[in-house]
N, C-alpha and C. Protein backbone atom coordinates (compact mmCIF):
# COMPACT_ATOMS: atom_id res chain seq x y z
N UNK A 1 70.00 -30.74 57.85
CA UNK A 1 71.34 -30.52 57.38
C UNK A 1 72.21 -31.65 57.88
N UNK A 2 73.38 -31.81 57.13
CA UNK A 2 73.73 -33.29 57.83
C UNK A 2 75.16 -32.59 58.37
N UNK A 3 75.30 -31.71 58.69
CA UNK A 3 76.57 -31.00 59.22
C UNK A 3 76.53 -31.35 61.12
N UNK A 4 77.42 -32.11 61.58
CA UNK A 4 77.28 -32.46 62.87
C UNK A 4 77.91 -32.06 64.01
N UNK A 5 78.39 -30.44 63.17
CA UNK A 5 78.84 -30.08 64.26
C UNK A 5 78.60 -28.84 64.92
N UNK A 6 76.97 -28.78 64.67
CA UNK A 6 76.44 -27.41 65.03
C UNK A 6 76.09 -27.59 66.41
N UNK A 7 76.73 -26.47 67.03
CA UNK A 7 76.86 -26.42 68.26
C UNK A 7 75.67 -26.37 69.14
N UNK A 8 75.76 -26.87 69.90
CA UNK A 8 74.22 -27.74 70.91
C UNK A 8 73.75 -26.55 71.83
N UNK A 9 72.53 -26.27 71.78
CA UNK A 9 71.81 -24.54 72.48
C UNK A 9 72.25 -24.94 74.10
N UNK A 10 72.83 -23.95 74.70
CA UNK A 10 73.61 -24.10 76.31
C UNK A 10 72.59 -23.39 77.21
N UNK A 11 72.20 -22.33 76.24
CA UNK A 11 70.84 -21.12 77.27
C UNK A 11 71.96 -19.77 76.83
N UNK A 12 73.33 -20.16 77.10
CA UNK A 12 74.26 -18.68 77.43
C UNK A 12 73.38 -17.83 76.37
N UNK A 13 74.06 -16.49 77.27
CA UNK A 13 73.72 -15.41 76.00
C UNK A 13 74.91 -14.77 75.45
N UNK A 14 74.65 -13.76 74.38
CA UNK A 14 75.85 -13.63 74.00
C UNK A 14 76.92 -12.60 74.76
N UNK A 15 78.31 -12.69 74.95
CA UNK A 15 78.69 -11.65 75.38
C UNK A 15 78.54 -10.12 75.54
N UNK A 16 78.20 -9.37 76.54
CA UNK A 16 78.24 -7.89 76.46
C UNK A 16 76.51 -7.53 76.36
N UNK A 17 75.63 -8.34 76.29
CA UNK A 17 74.26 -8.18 75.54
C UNK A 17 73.23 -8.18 76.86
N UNK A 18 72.86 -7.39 77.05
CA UNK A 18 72.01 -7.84 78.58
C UNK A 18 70.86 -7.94 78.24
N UNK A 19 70.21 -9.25 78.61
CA UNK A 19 69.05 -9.60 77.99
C UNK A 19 67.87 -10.30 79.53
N UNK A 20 68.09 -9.13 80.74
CA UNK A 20 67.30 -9.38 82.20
C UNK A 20 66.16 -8.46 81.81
N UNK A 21 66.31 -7.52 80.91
CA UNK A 21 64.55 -6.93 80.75
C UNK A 21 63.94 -7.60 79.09
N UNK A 22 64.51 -8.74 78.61
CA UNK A 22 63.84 -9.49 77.61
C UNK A 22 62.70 -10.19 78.21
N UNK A 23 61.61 -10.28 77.52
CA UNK A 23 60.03 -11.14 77.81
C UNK A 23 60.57 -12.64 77.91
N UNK A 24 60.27 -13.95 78.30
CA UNK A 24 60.53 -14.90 78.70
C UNK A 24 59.83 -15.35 77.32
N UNK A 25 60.96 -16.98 76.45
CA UNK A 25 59.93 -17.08 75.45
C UNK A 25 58.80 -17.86 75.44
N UNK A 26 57.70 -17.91 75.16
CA UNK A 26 57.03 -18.66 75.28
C UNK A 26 56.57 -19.99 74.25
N UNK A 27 55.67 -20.60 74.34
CA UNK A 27 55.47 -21.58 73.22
C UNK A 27 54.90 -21.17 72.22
N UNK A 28 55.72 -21.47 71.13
CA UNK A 28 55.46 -20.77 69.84
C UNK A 28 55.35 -22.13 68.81
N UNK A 29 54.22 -22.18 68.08
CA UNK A 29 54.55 -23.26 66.94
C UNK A 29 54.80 -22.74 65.59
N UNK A 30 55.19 -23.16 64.86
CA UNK A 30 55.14 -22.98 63.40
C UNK A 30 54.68 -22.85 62.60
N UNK A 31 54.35 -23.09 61.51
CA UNK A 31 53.74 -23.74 60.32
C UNK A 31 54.69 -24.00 59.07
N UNK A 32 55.67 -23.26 59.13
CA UNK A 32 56.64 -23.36 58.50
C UNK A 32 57.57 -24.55 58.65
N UNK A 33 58.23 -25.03 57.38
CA UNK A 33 59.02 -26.11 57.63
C UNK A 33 60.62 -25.76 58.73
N UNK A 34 60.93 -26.99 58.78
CA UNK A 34 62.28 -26.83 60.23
C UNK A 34 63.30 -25.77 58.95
N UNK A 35 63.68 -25.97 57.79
CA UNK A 35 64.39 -25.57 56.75
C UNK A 35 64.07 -25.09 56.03
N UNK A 36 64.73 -23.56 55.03
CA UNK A 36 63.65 -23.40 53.98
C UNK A 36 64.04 -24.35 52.68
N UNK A 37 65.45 -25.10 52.88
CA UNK A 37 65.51 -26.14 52.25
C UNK A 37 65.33 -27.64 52.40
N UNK A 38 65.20 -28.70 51.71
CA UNK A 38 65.74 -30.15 52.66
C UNK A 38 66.87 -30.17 52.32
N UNK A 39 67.06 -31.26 53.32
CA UNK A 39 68.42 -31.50 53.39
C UNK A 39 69.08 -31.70 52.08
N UNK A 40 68.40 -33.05 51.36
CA UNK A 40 69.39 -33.51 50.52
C UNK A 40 69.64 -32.07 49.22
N UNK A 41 68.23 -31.37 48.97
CA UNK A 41 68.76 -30.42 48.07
C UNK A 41 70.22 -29.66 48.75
N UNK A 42 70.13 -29.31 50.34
CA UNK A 42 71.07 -28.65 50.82
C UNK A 42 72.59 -29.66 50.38
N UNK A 43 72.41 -30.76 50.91
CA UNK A 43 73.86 -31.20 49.98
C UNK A 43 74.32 -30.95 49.02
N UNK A 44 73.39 -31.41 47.92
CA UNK A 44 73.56 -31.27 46.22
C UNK A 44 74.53 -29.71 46.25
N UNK A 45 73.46 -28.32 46.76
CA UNK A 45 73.86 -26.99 46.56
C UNK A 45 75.04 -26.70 47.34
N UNK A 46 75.00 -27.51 48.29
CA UNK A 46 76.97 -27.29 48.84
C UNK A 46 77.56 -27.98 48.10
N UNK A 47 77.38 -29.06 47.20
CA UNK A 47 78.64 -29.77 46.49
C UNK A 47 78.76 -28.99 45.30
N UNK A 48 78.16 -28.38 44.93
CA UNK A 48 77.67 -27.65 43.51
C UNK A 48 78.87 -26.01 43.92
N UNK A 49 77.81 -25.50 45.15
CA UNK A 49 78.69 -24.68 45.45
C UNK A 49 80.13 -24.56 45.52
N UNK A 50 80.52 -25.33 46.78
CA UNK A 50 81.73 -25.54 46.76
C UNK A 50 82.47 -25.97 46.10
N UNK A 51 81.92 -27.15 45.10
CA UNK A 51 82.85 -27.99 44.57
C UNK A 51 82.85 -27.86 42.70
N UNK A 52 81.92 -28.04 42.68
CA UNK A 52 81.62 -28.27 41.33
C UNK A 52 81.35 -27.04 40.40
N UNK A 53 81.10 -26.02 40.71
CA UNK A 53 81.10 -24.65 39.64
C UNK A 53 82.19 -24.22 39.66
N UNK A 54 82.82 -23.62 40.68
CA UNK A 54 84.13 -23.37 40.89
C UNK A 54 85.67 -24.38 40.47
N UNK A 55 85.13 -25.39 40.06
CA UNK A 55 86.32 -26.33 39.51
C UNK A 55 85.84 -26.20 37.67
N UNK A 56 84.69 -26.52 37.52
CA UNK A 56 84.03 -25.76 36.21
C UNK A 56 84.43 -24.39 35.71
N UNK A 57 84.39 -23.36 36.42
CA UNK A 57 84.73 -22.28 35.85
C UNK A 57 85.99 -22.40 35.76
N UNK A 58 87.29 -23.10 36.68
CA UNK A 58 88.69 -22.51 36.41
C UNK A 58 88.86 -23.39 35.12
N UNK A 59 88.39 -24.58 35.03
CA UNK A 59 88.61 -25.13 33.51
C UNK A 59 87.81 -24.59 32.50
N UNK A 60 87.17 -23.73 32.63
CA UNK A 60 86.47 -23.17 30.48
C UNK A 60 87.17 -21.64 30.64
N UNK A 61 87.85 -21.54 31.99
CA UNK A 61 88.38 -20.14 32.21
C UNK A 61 90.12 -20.86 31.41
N UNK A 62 90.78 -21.42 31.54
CA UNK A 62 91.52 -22.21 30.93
C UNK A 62 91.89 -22.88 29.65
N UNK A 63 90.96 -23.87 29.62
CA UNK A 63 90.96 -24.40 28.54
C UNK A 63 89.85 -23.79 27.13
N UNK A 64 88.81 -22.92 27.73
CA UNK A 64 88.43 -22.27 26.73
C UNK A 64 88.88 -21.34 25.83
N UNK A 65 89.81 -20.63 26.04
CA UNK A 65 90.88 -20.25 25.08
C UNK A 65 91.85 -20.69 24.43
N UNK A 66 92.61 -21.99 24.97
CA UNK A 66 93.06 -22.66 23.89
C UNK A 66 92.22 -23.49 22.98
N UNK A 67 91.20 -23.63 22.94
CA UNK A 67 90.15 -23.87 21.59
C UNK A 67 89.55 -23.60 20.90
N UNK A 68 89.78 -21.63 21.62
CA UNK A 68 88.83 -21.01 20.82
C UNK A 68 87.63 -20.41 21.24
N UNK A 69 87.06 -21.21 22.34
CA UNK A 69 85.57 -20.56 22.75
C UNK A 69 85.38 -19.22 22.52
N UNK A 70 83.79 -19.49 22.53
CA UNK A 70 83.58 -17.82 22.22
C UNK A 70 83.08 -17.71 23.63
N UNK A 71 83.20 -16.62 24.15
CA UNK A 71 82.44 -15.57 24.93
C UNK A 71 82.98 -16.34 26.46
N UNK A 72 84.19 -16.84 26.58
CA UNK A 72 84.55 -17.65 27.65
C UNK A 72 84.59 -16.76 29.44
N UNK A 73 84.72 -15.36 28.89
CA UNK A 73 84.68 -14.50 29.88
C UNK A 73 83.41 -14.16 31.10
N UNK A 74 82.22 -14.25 29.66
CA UNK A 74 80.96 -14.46 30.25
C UNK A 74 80.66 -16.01 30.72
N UNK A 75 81.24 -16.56 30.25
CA UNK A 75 80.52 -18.14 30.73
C UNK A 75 81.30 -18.43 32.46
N UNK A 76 82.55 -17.95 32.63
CA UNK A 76 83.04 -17.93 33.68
C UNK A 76 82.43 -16.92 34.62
N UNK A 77 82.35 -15.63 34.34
CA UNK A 77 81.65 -14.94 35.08
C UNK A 77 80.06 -15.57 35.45
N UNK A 78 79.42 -16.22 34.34
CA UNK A 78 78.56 -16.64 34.84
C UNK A 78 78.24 -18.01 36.14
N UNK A 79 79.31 -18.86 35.67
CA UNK A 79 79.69 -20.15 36.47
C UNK A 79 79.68 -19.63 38.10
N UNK A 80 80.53 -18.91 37.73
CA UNK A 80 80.82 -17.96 39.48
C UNK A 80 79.57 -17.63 40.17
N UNK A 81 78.94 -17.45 39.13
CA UNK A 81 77.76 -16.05 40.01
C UNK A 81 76.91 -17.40 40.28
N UNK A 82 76.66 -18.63 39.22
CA UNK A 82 75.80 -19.17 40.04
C UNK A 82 76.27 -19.87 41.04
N UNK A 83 77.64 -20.24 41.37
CA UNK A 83 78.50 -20.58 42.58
C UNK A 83 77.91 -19.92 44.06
N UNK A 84 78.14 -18.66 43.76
CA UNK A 84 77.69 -17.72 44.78
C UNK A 84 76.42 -17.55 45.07
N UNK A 85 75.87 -18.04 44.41
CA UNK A 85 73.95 -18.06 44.39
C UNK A 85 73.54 -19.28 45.27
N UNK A 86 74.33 -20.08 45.13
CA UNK A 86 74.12 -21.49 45.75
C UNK A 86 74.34 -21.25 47.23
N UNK A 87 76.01 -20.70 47.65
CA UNK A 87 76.42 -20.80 48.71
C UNK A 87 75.16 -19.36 49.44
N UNK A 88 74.88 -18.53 48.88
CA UNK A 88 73.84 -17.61 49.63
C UNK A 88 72.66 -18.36 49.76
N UNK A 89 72.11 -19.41 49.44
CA UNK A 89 70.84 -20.74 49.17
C UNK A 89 70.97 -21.44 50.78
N UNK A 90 72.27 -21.96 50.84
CA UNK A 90 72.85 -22.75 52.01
C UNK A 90 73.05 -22.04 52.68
N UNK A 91 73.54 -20.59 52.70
CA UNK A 91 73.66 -20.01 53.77
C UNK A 91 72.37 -19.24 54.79
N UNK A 92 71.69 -19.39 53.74
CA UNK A 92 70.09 -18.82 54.27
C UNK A 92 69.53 -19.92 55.04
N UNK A 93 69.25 -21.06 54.64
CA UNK A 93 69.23 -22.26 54.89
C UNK A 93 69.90 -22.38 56.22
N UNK A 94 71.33 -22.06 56.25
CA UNK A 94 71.68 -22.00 57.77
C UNK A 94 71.54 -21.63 58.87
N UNK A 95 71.20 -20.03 58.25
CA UNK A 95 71.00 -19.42 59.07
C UNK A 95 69.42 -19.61 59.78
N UNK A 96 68.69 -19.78 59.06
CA UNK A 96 67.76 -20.15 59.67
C UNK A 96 67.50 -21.60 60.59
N UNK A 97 68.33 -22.23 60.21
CA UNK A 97 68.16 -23.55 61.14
C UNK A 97 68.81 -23.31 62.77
N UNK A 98 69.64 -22.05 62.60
CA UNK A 98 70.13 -21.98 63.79
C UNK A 98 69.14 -20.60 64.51
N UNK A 99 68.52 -20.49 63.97
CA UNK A 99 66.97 -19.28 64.52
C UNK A 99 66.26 -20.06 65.27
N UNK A 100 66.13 -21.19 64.58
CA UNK A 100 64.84 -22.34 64.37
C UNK A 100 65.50 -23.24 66.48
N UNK A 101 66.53 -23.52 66.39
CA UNK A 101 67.35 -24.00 67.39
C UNK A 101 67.48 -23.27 68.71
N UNK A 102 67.63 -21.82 68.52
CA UNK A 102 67.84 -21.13 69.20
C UNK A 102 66.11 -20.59 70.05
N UNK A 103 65.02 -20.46 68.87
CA UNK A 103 64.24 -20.66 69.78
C UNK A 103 63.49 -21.64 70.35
């Protein structure tokens, strides 16, 4: 991910959480990749996400009725949903990189 400001593992634990009868971790390898995305797809789907469906939908949500479109309701509803499909893509993606860090 090229986001640089994910915060660097300290050991702390989290507040309130008592974790003195947790097993110690041991060495664990993988097989799985560090991401369930790469990176650069992860860019593309945050610019897409953030930027680019959501500026898409408010214009055919807009301008598709002054021209007429048909079915402009669904095409916006749809724009959205794949907006939100993306950012749940990256967010999975995140979340796992900070699993991946943490152990």
């Amino acid at each position: 991910m090229t986001d640089s400001k994910t915060p660097a593992d300290t050991g702390e634990t989290l507040p309130g959480i008592d974790t003195s009868d947790w097993p110690q971790a041991g060495d664990v390898t993988h097989d799985v990749p560090d991401w369930l995305i790469p990176s650069r797809v992860y860019d593309i789907l945050k610019w897409l996400g953030l930027i680019v469906l959501p500026a898409l939908a408010l214009f055919v949500n807009t301008v598709g009725p002054a021209w007429g479109w048909p079915h402009v309701d669904a095409i916006v509803t749809t724009l959205n949903a794949l907006g939100i499909l993306a950012g749940a893509l990256i967010g999975v993606s995140a979340i796992k990189q900070r699993i991946d860090l943490a152990a």
